[in-house]
PDB file of N, CA and C in Angstrom:
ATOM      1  N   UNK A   1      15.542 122.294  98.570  1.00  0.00           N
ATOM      2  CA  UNK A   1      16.866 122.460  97.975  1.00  0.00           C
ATOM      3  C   UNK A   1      16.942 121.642  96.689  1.00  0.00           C
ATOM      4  N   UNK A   2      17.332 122.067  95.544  1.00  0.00           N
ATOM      5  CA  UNK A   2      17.792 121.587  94.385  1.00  0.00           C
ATOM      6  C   UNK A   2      18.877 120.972  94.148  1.00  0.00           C
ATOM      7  N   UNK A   3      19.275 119.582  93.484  1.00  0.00           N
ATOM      8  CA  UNK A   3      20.028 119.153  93.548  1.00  0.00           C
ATOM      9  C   UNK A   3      21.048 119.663  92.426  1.00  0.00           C
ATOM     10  N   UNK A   4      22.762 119.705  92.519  1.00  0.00           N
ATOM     11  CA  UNK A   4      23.656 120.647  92.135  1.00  0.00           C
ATOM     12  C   UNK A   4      23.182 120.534  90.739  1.00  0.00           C
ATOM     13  N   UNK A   5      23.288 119.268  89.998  1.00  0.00           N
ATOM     14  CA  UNK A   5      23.060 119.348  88.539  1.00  0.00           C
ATOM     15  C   UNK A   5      21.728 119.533  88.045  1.00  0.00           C
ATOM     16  N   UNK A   6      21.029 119.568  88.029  1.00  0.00           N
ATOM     17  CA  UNK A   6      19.469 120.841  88.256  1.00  0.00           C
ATOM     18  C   UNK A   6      20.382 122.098  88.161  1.00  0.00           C
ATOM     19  N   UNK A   7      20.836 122.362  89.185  1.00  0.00           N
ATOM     20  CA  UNK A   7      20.910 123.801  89.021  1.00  0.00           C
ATOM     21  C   UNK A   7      22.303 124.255  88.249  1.00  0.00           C
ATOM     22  N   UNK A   8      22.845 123.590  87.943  1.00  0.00           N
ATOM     23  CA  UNK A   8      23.871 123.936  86.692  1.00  0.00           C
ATOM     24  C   UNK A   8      23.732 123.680  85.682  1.00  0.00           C
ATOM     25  N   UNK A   9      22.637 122.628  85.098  1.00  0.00           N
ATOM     26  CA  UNK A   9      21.788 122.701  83.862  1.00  0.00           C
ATOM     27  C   UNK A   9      20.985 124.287  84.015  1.00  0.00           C
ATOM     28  N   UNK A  10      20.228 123.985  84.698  1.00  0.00           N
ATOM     29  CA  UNK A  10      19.554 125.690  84.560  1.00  0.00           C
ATOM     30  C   UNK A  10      20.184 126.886  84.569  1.00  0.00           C
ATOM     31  N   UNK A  11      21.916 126.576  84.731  1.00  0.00           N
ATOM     32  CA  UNK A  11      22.378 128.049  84.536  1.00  0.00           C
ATOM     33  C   UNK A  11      22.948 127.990  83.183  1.00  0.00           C
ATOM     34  N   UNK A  12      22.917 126.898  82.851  1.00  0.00           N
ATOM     35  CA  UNK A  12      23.719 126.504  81.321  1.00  0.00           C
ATOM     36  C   UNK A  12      22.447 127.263  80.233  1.00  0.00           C
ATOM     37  N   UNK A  13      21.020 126.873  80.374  1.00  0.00           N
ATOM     38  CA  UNK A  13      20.382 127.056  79.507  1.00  0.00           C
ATOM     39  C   UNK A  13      20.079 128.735  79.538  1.00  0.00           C
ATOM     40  N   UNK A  14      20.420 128.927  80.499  1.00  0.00           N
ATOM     41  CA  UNK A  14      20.136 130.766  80.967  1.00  0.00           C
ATOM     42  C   UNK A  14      21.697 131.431  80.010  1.00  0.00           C
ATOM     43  N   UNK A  15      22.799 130.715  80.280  1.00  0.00           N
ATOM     44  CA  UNK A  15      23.833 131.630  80.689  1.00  0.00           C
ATOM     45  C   UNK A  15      24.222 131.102  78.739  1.00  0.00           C
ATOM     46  N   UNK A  16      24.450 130.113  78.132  1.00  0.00           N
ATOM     47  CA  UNK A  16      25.178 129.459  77.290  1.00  0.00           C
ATOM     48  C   UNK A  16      24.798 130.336  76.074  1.00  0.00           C
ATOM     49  N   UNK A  17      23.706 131.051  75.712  1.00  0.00           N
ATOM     50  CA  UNK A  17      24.138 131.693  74.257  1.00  0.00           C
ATOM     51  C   UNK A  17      24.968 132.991  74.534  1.00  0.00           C
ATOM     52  N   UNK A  18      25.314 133.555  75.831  1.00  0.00           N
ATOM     53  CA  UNK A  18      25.809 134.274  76.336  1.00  0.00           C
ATOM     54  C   UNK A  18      27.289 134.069  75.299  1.00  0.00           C
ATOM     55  N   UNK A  19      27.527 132.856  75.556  1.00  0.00           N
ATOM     56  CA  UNK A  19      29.103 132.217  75.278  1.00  0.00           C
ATOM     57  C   UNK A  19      29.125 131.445  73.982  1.00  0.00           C
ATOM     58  N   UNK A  20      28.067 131.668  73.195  1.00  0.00           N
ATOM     59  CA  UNK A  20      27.988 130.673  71.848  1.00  0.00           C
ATOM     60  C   UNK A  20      27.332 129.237  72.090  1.00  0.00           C
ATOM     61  N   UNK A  21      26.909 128.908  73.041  1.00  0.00           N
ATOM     62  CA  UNK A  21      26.504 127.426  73.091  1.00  0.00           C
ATOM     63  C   UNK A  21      25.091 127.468  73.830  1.00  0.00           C
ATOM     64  N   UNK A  22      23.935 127.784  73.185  1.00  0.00           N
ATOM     65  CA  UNK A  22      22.765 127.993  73.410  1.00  0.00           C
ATOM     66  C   UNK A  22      21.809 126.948  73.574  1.00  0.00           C
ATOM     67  N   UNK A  23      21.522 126.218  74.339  1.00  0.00           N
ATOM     68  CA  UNK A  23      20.094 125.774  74.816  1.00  0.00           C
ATOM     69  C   UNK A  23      19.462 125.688  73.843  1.00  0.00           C
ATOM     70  N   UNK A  24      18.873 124.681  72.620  1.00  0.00           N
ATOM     71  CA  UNK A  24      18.136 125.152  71.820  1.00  0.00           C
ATOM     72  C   UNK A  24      16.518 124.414  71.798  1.00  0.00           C
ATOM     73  N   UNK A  25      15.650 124.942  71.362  1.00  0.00           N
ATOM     74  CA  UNK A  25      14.531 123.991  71.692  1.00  0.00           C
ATOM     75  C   UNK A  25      13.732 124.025  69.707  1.00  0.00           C
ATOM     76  N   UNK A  26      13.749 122.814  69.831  1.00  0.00           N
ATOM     77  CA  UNK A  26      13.361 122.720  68.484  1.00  0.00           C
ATOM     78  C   UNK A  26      11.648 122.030  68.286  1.00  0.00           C
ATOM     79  N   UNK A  27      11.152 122.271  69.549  1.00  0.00           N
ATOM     80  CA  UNK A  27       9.336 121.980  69.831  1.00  0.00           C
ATOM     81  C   UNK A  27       8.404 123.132  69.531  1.00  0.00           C
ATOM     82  N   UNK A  28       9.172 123.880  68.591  1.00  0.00           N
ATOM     83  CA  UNK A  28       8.412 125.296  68.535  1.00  0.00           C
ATOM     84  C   UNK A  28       6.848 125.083  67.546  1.00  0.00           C
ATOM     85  N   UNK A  29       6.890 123.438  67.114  1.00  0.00           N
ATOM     86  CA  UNK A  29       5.763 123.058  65.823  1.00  0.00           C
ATOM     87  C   UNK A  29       4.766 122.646  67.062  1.00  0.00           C
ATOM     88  N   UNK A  30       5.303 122.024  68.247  1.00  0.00           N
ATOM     89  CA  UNK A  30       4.323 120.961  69.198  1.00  0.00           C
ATOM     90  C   UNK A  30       3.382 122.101  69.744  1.00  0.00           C
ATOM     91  N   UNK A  31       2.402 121.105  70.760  1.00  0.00           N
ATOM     92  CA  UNK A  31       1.385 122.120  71.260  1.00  0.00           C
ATOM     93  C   UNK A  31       2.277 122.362  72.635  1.00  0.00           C
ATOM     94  N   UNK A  32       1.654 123.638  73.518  1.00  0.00           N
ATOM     95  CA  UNK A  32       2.090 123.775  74.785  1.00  0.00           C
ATOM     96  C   UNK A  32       2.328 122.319  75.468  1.00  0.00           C
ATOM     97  N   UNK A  33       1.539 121.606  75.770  1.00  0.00           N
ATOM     98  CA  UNK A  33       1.278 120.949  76.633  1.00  0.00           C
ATOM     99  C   UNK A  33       2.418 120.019  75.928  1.00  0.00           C
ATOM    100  N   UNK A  34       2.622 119.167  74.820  1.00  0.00           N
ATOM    101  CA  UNK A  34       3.935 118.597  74.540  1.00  0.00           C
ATOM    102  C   UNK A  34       4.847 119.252  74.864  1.00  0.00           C
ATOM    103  N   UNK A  35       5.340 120.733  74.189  1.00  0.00           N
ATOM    104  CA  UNK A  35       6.540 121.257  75.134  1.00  0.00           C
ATOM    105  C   UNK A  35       6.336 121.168  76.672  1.00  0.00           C
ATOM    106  N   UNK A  36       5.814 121.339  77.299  1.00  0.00           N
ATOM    107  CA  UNK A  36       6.099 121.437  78.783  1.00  0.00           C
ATOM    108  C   UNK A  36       6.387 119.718  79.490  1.00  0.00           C
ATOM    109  N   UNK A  37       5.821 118.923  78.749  1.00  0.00           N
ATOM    110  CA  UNK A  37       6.517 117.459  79.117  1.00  0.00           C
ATOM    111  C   UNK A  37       7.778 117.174  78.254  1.00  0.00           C
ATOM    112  N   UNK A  38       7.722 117.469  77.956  1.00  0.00           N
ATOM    113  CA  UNK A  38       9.482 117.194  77.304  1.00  0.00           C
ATOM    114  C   UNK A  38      10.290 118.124  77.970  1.00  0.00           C
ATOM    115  N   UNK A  39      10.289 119.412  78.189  1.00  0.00           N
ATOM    116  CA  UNK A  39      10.809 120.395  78.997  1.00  0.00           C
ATOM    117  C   UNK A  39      10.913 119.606  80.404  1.00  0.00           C
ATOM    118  N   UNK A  40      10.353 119.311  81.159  1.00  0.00           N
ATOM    119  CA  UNK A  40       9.733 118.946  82.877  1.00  0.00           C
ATOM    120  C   UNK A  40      10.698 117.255  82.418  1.00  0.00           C
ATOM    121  N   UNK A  41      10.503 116.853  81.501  1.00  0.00           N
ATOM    122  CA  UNK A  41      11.405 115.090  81.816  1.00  0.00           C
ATOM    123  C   UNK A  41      12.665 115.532  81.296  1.00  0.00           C
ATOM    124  N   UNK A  42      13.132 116.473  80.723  1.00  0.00           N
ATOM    125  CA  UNK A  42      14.681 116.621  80.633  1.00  0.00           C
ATOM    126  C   UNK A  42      15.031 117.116  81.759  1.00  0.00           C
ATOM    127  N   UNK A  43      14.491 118.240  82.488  1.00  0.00           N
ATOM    128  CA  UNK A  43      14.728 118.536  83.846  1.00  0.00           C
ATOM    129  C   UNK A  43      14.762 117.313  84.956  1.00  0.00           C
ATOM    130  N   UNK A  44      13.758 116.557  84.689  1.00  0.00           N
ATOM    131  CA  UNK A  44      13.596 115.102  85.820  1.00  0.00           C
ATOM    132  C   UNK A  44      14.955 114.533  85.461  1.00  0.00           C
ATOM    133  N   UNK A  45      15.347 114.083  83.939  1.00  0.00           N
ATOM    134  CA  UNK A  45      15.745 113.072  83.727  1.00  0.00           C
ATOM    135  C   UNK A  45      17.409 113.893  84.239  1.00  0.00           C
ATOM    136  N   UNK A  46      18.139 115.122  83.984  1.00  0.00           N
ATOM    137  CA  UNK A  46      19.151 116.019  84.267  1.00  0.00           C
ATOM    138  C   UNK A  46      19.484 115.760  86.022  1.00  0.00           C
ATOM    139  N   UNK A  47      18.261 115.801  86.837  1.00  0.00           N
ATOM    140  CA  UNK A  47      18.176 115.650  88.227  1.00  0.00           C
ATOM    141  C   UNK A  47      18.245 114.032  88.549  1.00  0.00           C
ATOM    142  N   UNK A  48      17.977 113.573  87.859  1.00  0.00           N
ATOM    143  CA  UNK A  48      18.281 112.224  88.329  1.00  0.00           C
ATOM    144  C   UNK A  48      17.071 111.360  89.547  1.00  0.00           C
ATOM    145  N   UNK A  49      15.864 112.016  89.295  1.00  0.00           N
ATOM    146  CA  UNK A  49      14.663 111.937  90.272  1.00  0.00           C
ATOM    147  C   UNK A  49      14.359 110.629  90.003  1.00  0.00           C
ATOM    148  N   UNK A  50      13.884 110.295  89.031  1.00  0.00           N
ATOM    149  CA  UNK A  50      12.801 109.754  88.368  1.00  0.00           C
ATOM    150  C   UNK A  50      13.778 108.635  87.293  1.00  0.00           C
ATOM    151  N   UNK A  51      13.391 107.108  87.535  1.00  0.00           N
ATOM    152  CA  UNK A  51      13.557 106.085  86.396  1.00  0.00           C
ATOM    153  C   UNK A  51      13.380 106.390  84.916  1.00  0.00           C
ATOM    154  N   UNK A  52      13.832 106.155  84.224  1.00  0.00           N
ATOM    155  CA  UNK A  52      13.676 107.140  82.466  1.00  0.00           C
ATOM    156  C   UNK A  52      12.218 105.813  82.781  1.00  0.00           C
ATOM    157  N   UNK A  53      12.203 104.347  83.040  1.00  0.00           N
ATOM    158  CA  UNK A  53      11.138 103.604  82.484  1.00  0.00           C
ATOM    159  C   UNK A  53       9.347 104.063  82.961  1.00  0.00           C
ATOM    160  N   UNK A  54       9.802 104.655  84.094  1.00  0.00           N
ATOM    161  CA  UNK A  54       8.507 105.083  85.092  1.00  0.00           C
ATOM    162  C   UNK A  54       8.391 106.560  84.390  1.00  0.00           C
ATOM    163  N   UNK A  55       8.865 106.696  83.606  1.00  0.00           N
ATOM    164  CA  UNK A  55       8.026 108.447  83.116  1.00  0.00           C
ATOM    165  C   UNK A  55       6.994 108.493  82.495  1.00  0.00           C
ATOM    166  N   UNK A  56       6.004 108.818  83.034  1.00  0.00           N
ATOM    167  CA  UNK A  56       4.320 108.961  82.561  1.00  0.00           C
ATOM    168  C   UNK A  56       4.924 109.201  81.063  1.00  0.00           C
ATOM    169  N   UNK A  57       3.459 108.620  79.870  1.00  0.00           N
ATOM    170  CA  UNK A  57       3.455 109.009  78.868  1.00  0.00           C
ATOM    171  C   UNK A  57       3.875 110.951  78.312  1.00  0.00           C
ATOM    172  N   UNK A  58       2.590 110.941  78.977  1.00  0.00           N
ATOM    173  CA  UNK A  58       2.357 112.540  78.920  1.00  0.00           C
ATOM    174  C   UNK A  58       2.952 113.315  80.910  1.00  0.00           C
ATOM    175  N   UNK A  59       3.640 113.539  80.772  1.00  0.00           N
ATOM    176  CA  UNK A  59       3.934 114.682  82.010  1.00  0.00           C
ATOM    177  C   UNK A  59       3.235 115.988  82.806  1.00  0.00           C
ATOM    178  N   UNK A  60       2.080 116.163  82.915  1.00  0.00           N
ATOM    179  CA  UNK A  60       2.055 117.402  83.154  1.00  0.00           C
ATOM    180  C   UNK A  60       2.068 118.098  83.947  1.00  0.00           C
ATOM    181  N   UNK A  61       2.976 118.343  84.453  1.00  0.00           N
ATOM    182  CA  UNK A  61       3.621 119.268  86.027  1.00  0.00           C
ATOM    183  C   UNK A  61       2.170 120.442  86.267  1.00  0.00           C
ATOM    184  N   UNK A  62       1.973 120.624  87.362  1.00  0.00           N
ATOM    185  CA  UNK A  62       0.763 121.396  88.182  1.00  0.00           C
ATOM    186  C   UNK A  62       1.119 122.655  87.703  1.00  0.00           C
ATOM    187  N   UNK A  63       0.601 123.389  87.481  1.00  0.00           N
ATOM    188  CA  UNK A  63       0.860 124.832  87.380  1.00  0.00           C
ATOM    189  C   UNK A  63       1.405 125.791  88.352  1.00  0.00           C
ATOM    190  N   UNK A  64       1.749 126.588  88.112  1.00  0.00           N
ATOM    191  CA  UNK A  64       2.425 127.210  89.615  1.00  0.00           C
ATOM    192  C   UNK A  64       3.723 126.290  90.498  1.00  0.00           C
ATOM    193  N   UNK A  65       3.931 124.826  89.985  1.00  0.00           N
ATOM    194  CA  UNK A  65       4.732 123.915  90.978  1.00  0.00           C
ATOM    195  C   UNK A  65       5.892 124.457  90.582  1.00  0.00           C
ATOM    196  N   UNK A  66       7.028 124.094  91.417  1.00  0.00           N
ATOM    197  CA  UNK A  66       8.525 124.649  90.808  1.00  0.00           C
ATOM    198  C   UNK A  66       8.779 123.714  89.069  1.00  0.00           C
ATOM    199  N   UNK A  67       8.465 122.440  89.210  1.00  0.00           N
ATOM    200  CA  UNK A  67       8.825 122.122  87.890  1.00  0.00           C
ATOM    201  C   UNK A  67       8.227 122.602  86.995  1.00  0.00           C
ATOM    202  N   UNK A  68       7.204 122.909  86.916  1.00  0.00           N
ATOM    203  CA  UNK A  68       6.282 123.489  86.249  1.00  0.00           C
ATOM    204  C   UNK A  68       7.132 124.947  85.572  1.00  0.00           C
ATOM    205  N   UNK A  69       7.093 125.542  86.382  1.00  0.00           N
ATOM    206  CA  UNK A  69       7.915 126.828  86.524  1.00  0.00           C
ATOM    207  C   UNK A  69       9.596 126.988  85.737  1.00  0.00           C
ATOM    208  N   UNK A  70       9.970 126.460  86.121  1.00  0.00           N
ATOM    209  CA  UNK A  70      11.711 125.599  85.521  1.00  0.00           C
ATOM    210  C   UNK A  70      11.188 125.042  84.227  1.00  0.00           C
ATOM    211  N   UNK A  71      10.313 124.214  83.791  1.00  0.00           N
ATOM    212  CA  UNK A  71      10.145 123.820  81.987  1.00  0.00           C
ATOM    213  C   UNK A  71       9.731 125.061  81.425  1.00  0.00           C
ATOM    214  N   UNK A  72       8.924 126.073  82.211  1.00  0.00           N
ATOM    215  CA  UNK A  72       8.680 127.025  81.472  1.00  0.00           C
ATOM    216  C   UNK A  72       9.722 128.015  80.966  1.00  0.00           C
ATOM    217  N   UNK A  73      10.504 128.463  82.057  1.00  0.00           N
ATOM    218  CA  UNK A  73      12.027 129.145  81.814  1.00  0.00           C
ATOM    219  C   UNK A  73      12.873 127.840  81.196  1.00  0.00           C
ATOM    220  N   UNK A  74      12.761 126.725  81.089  1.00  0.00           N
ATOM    221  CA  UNK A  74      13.681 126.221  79.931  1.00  0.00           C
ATOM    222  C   UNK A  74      12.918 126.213  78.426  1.00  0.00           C
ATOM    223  N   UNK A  75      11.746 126.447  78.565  1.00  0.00           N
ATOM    224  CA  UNK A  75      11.013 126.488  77.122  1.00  0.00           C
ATOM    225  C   UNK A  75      11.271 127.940  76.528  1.00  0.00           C
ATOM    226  N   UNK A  76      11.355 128.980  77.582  1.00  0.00           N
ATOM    227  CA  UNK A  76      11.494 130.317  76.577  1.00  0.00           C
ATOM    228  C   UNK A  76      12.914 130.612  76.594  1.00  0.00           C
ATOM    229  N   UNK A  77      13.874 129.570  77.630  1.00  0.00           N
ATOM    230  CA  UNK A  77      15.788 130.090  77.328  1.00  0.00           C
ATOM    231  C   UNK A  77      15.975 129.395  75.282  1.00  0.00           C
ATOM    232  N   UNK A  78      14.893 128.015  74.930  1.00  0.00           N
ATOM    233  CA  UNK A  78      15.587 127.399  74.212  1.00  0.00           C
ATOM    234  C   UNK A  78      14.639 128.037  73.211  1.00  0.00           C
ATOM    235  N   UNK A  79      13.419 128.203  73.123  1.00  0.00           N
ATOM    236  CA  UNK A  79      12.856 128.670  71.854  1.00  0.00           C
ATOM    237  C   UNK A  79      13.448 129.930  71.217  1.00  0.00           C
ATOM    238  N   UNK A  80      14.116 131.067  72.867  1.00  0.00           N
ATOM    239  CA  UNK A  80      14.216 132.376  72.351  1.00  0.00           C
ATOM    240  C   UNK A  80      15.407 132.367  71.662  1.00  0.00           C
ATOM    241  N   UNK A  81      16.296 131.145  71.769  1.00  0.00           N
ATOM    242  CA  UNK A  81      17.572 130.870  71.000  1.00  0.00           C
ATOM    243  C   UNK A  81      17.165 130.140  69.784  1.00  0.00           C
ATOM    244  N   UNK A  82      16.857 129.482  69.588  1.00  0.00           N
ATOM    245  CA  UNK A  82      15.877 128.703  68.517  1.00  0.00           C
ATOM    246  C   UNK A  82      15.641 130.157  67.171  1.00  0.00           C
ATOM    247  N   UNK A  83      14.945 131.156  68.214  1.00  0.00           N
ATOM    248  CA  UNK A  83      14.396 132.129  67.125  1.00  0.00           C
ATOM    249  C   UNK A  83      15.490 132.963  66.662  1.00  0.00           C
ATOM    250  N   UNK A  84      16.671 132.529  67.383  1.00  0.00           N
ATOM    251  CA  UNK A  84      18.067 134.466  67.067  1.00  0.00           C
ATOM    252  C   UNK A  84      18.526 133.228  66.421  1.00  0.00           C
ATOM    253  N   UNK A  85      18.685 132.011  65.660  1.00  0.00           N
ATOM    254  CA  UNK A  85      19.416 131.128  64.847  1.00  0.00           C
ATOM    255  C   UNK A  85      18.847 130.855  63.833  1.00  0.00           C
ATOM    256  N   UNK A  86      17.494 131.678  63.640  1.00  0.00           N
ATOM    257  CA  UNK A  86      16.797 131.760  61.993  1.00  0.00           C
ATOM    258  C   UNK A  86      17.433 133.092  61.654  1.00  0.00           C
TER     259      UNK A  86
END
């Protein structure tokens, strides 16, 4: 089970350009692997899991894991808004 604000951040970044207030991701210069740790610790840091001081340098969630999965759908809600605002 996901905790509530997890999952009302994730409907915000799905649902908000819907309504004018879009999710935006501005890592579109970084490599994958930087987006997906910055993606995966805003999700940690939103959920409230994890100490901001204890966050590994680099993050990199397992493939296939749910976080893993969730930075990826927050990397293409904010880039694909990112790209309809050029």
């Amino acid at each position: 089970m996901q905790k509530p604000e997890l999952v009302s951040f994730k409907e915000v970044s799905r649902w908000g350009r819907k309504y004018g207030f879009p999710v935006v991701c501005t890592l579109a210069d970084e490599s994958e692997e930087k987006q997906i740790h910055w993606a995966a610790s805003l999700l940690i840091q939103v959920a409230g899991t994890w100490p901001r001081e204890d966050m590994p340098e680099l993050l990199t969630p397992e493939r296939g894991s749910a976080l893993f999965n969730d930075a990826m759908q927050l990397l293409a809600n904010g880039l694909g808004a990112a790209n309809q605002l050029r």
